[in-house]
Protein backbone atom coordinates (compact mmCIF):
# COMPACT_ATOMS: atom_id res chain seq x y z
CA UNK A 1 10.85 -80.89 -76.06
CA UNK A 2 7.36 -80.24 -75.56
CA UNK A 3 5.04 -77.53 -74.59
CA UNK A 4 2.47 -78.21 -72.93
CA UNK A 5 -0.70 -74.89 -72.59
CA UNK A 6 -2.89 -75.41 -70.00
CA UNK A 7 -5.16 -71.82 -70.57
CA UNK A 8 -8.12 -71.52 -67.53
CA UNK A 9 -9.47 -68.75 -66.28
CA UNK A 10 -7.49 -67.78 -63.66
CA UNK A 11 -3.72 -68.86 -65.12
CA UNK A 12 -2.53 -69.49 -68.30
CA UNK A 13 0.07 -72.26 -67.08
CA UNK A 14 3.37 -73.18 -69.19
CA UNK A 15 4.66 -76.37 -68.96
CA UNK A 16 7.97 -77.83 -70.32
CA UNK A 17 8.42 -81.32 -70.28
CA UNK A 18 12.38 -82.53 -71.61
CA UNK A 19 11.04 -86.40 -72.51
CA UNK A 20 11.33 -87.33 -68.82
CA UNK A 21 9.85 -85.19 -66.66
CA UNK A 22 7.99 -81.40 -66.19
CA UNK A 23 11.11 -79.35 -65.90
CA UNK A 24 9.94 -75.88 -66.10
CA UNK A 25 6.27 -74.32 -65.11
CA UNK A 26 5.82 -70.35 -65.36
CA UNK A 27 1.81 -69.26 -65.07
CA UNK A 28 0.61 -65.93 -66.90
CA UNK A 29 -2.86 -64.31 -65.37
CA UNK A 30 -5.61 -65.00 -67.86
CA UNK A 31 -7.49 -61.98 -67.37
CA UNK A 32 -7.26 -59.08 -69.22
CA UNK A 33 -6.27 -61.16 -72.77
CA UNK A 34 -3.01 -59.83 -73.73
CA UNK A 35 -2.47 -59.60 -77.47
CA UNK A 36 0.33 -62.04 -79.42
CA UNK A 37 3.80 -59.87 -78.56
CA UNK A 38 3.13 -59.90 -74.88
CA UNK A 39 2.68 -63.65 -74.42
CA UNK A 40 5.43 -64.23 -76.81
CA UNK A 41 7.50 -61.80 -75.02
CA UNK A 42 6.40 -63.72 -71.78
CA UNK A 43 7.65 -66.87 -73.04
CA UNK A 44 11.02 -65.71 -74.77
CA UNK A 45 12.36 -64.13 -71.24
CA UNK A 46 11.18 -67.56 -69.19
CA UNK A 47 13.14 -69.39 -71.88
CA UNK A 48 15.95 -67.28 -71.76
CA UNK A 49 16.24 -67.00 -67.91
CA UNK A 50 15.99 -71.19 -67.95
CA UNK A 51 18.95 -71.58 -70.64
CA UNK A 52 16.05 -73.35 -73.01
CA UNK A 53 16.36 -72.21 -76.54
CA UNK A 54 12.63 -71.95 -78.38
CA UNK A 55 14.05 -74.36 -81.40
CA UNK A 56 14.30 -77.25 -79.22
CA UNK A 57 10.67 -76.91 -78.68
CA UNK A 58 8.84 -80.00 -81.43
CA UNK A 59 5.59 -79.81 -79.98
CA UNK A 60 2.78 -77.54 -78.90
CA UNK A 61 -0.41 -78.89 -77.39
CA UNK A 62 -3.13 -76.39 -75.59
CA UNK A 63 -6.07 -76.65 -73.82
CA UNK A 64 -8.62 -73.51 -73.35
CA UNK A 65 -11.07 -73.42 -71.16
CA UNK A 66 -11.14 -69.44 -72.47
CA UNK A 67 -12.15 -68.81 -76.59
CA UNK A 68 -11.29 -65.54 -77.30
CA UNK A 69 -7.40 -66.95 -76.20
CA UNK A 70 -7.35 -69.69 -79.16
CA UNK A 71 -6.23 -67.60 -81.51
CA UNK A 72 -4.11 -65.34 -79.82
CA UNK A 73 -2.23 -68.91 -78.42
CA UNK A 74 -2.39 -70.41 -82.03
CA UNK A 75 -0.65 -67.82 -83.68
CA UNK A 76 1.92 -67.08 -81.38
CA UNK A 77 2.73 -70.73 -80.85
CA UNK A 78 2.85 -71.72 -84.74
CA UNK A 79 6.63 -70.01 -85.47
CA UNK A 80 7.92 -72.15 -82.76
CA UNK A 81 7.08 -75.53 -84.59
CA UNK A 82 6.76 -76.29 -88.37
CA UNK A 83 3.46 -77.73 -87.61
CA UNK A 84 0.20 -76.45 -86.00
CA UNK A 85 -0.07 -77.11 -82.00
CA UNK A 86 -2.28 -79.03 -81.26
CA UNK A 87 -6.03 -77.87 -79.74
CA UNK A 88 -7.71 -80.35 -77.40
CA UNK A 89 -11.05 -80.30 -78.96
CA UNK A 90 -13.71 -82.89 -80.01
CA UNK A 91 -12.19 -82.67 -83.47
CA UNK A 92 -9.46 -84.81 -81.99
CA UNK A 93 -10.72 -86.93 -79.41
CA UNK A 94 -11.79 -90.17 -81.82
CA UNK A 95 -7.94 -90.33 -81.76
CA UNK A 96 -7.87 -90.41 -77.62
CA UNK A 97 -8.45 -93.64 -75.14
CA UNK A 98 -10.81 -92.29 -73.46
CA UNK A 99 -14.91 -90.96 -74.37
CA UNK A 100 -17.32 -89.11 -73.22
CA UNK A 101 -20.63 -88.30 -74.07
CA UNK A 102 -20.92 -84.88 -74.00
CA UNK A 103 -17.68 -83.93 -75.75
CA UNK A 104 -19.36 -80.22 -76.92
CA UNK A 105 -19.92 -79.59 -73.08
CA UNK A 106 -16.58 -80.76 -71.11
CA UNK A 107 -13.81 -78.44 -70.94
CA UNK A 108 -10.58 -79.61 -72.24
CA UNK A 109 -8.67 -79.28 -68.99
CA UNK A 110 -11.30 -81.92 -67.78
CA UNK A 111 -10.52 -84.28 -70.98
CA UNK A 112 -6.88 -83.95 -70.10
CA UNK A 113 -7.25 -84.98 -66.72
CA UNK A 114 -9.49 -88.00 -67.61
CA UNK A 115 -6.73 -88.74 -69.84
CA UNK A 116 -4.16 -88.59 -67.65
CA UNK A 117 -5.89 -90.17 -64.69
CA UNK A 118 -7.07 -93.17 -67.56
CA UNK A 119 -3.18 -94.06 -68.47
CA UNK A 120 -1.42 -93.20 -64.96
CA UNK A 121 -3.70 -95.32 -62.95
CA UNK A 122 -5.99 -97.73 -65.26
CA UNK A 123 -8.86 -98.02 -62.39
CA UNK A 124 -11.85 -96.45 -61.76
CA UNK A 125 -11.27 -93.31 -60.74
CA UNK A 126 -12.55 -89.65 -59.53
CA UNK A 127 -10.27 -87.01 -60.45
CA UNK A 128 -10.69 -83.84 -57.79
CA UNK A 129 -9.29 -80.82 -59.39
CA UNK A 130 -9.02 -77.91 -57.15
CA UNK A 131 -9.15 -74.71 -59.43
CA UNK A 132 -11.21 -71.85 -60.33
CA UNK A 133 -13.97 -74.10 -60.04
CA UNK A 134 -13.75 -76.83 -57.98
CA UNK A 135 -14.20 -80.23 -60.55
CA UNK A 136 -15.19 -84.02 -59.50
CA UNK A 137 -14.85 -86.20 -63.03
CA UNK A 138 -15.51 -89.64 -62.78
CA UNK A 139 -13.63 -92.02 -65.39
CA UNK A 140 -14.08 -95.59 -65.69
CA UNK A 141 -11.57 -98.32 -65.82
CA UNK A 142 -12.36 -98.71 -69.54
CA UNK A 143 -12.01 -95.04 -70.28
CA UNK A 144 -15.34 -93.71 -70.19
CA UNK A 145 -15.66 -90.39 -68.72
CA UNK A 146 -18.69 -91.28 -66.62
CA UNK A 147 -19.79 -87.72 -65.65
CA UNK A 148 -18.54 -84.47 -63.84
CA UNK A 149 -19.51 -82.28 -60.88
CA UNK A 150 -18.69 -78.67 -60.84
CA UNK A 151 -18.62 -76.39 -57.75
CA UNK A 152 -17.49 -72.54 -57.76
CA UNK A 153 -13.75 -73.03 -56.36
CA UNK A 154 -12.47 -71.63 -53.53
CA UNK A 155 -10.96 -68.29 -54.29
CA UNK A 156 -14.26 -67.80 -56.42
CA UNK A 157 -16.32 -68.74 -53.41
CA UNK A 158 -14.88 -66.36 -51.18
CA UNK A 159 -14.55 -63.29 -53.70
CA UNK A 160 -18.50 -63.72 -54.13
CA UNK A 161 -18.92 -63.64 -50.48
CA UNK A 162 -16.92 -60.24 -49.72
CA UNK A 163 -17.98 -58.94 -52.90
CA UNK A 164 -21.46 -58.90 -52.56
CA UNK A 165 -21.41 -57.78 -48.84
CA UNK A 166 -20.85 -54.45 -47.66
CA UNK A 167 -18.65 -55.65 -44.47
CA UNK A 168 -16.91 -58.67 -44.69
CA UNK A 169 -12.87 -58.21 -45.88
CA UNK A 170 -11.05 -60.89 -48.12
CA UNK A 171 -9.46 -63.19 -46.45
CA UNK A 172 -6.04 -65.34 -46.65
CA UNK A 173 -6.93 -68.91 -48.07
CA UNK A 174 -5.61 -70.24 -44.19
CA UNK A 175 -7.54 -73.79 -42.73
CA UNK A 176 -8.23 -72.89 -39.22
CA UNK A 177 -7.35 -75.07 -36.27
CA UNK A 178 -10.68 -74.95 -34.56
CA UNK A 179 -13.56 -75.13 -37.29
CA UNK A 180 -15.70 -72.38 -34.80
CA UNK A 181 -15.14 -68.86 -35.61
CA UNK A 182 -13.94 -66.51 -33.25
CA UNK A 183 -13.39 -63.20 -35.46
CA UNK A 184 -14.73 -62.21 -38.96
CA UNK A 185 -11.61 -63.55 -40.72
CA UNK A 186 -12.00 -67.35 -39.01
CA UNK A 187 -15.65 -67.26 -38.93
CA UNK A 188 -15.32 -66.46 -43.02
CA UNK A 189 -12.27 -69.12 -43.33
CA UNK A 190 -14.48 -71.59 -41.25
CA UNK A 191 -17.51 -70.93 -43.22
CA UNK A 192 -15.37 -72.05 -46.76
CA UNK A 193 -12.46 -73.81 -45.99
CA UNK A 194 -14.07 -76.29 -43.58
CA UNK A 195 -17.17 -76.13 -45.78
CA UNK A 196 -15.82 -77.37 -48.70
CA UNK A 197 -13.56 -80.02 -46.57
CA UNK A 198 -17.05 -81.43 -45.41
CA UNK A 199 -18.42 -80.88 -49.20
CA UNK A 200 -15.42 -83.06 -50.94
CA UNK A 201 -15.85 -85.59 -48.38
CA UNK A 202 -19.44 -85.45 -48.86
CA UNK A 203 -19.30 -85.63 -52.26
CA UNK A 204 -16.29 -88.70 -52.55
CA UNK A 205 -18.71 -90.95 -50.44
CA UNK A 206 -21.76 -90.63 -52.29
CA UNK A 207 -20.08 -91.21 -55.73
CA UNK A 208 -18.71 -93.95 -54.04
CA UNK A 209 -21.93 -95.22 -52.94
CA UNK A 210 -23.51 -94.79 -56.14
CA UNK A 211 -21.24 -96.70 -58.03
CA UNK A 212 -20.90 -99.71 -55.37
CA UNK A 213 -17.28 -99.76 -55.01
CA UNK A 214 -14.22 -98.21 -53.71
CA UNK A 215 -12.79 -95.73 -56.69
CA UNK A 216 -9.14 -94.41 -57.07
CA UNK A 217 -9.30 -90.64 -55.94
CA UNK A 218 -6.37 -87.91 -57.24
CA UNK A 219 -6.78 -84.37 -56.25
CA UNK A 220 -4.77 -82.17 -58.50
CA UNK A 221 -4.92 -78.09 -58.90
CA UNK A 222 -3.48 -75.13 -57.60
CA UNK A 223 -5.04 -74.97 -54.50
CA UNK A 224 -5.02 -79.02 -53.63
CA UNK A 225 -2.50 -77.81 -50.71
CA UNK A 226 -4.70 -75.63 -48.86
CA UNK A 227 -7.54 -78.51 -47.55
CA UNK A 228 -4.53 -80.54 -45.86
CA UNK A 229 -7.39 -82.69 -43.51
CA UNK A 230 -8.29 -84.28 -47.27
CA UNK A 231 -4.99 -85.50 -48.43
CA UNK A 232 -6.33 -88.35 -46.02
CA UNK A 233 -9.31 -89.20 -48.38
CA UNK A 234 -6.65 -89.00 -51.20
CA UNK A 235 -4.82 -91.96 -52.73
CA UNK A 236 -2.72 -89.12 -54.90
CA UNK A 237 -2.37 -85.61 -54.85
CA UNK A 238 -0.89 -85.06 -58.32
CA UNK A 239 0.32 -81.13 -59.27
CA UNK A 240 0.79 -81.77 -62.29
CA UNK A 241 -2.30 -84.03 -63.95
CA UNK A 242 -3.48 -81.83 -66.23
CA UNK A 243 0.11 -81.52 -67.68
CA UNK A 244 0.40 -85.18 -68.06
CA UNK A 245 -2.87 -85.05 -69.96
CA UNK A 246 -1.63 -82.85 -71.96
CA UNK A 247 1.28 -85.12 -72.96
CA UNK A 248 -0.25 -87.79 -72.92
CA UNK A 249 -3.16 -86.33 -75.84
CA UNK A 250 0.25 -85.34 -77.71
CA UNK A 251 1.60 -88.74 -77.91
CA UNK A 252 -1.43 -90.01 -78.71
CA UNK A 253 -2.38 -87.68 -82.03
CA UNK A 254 1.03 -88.23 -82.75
CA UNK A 255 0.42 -91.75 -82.77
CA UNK A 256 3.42 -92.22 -80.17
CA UNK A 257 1.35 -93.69 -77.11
């Protein structure tokens, strides 16, 4: 049984995965760092309220997008296996199908979904990951992570607005019917929810047009739900693509690809 770390920097998401499919996901809040009991704790009571028993776990990969967590997941993680988990990390990606040229730069959840969206599909493709930043990597059909866009996501978007203006409230992450504003709350869901509709589709077609040809496009993340009008510009919406990559990076320093 695997476990699968996916550590951003709004969730820390668990993922257990039974040699078939993802049959468990429980998400911790990042911030404020907990120390090594509490996450342990954390994942003892999930196990226990899923019937799982930790010795049936074999293998441990993580990805962290957040440093001072590496430790705190290493150590924590080690008594479960009698190996080290496994860090996605340029140390290890020679041993991966895919490249990238700046592999000091890229954040490992990006790798993972390269990786994932490489071996699922095997076309060119443009992975749209809707998180706490909003994420456009382009992967070629060979495996070469072309390059990435990054945009602030959409609950950061929002929390930057109300927080630095003295009047307007936080509001619900709702897609309006009518994309005109007739309030503060729809003018301010208008403003970013139909914004960053036009800015995806925006986005999509001039990638497209850059590269000459039609490209593959999976939206995966959290918040992938919420911009419904775009599942149209989708071929995929896939929940759980970073978890796959995850697997996926397993098998392969495992040498069981």
């Amino acid at each position: 049984m695997l476990l699968a770390i996916d550590a951003g920097n709004t969730n820390i998401v668990f993922g257990i995965h039974n040699g078939e499919s993802w049959i468990h996901e429980w998400r911790f809040e990042t911030i404020p760092v907990r120390n090594q009991i509490e996450y342990e704790m954390f994942l003892r009571l999930n196990f226990l309220e899923a019937n799982l028993k930790l010795n049936e776990v074999d293998s441990v990969v993580v990805s962290s997008v957040v440093p001072q967590l590496n430790d705190i997941l290493s150590e924590f993680t080690k008594p479960l296996i009698d190996k080290d988990p496994i860090f996605v990390g340029p140390k290890i990606y020679d041993q991966l199908p895919i490249t990238t040229q700046s592999p000091y730069e890229i954040g490992t959840d990006l790798i993972a979904n390269a990786m994932a969206g490489h071996l699922l599909y095997k076309q060119d493709i443009v992975i749209v990951d809707f998180g706490t930043a909003l994420t456009f990597t382009v992967v070629t059909e060979t495996g070469n992570i072309k390059g990435v866009n990054i945009a602030p996501g959409l609950k950061t978007a929002i929390k930057a607005l109300v927080g630095n203006t003295a009047q307007l409230p936080e509001v619900p992450l709702e897609l309006p019917e009518s994309v005109i504003g007739t309030d503060t709350t729809s003018a301010i869901q208008n403003g970013v929810l139909w914004g960053y509709v036009s800015m995806v589709e925006g986005m999509l077609d001039r990638i497209q047009n850059e590269l000459k040809k039609e490209v593959k496009v999976v939206a995966t993340g959290g918040l992938s739900s919420i911009l419904h009008p775009l599942h149209n510009r989708f071929d995929q919406v896939n929940r759980h693509l970073t978890l796959e990559g995850l697997r996926f990076i397993n098998q392969a320093v495992n040498n069981i690809l």
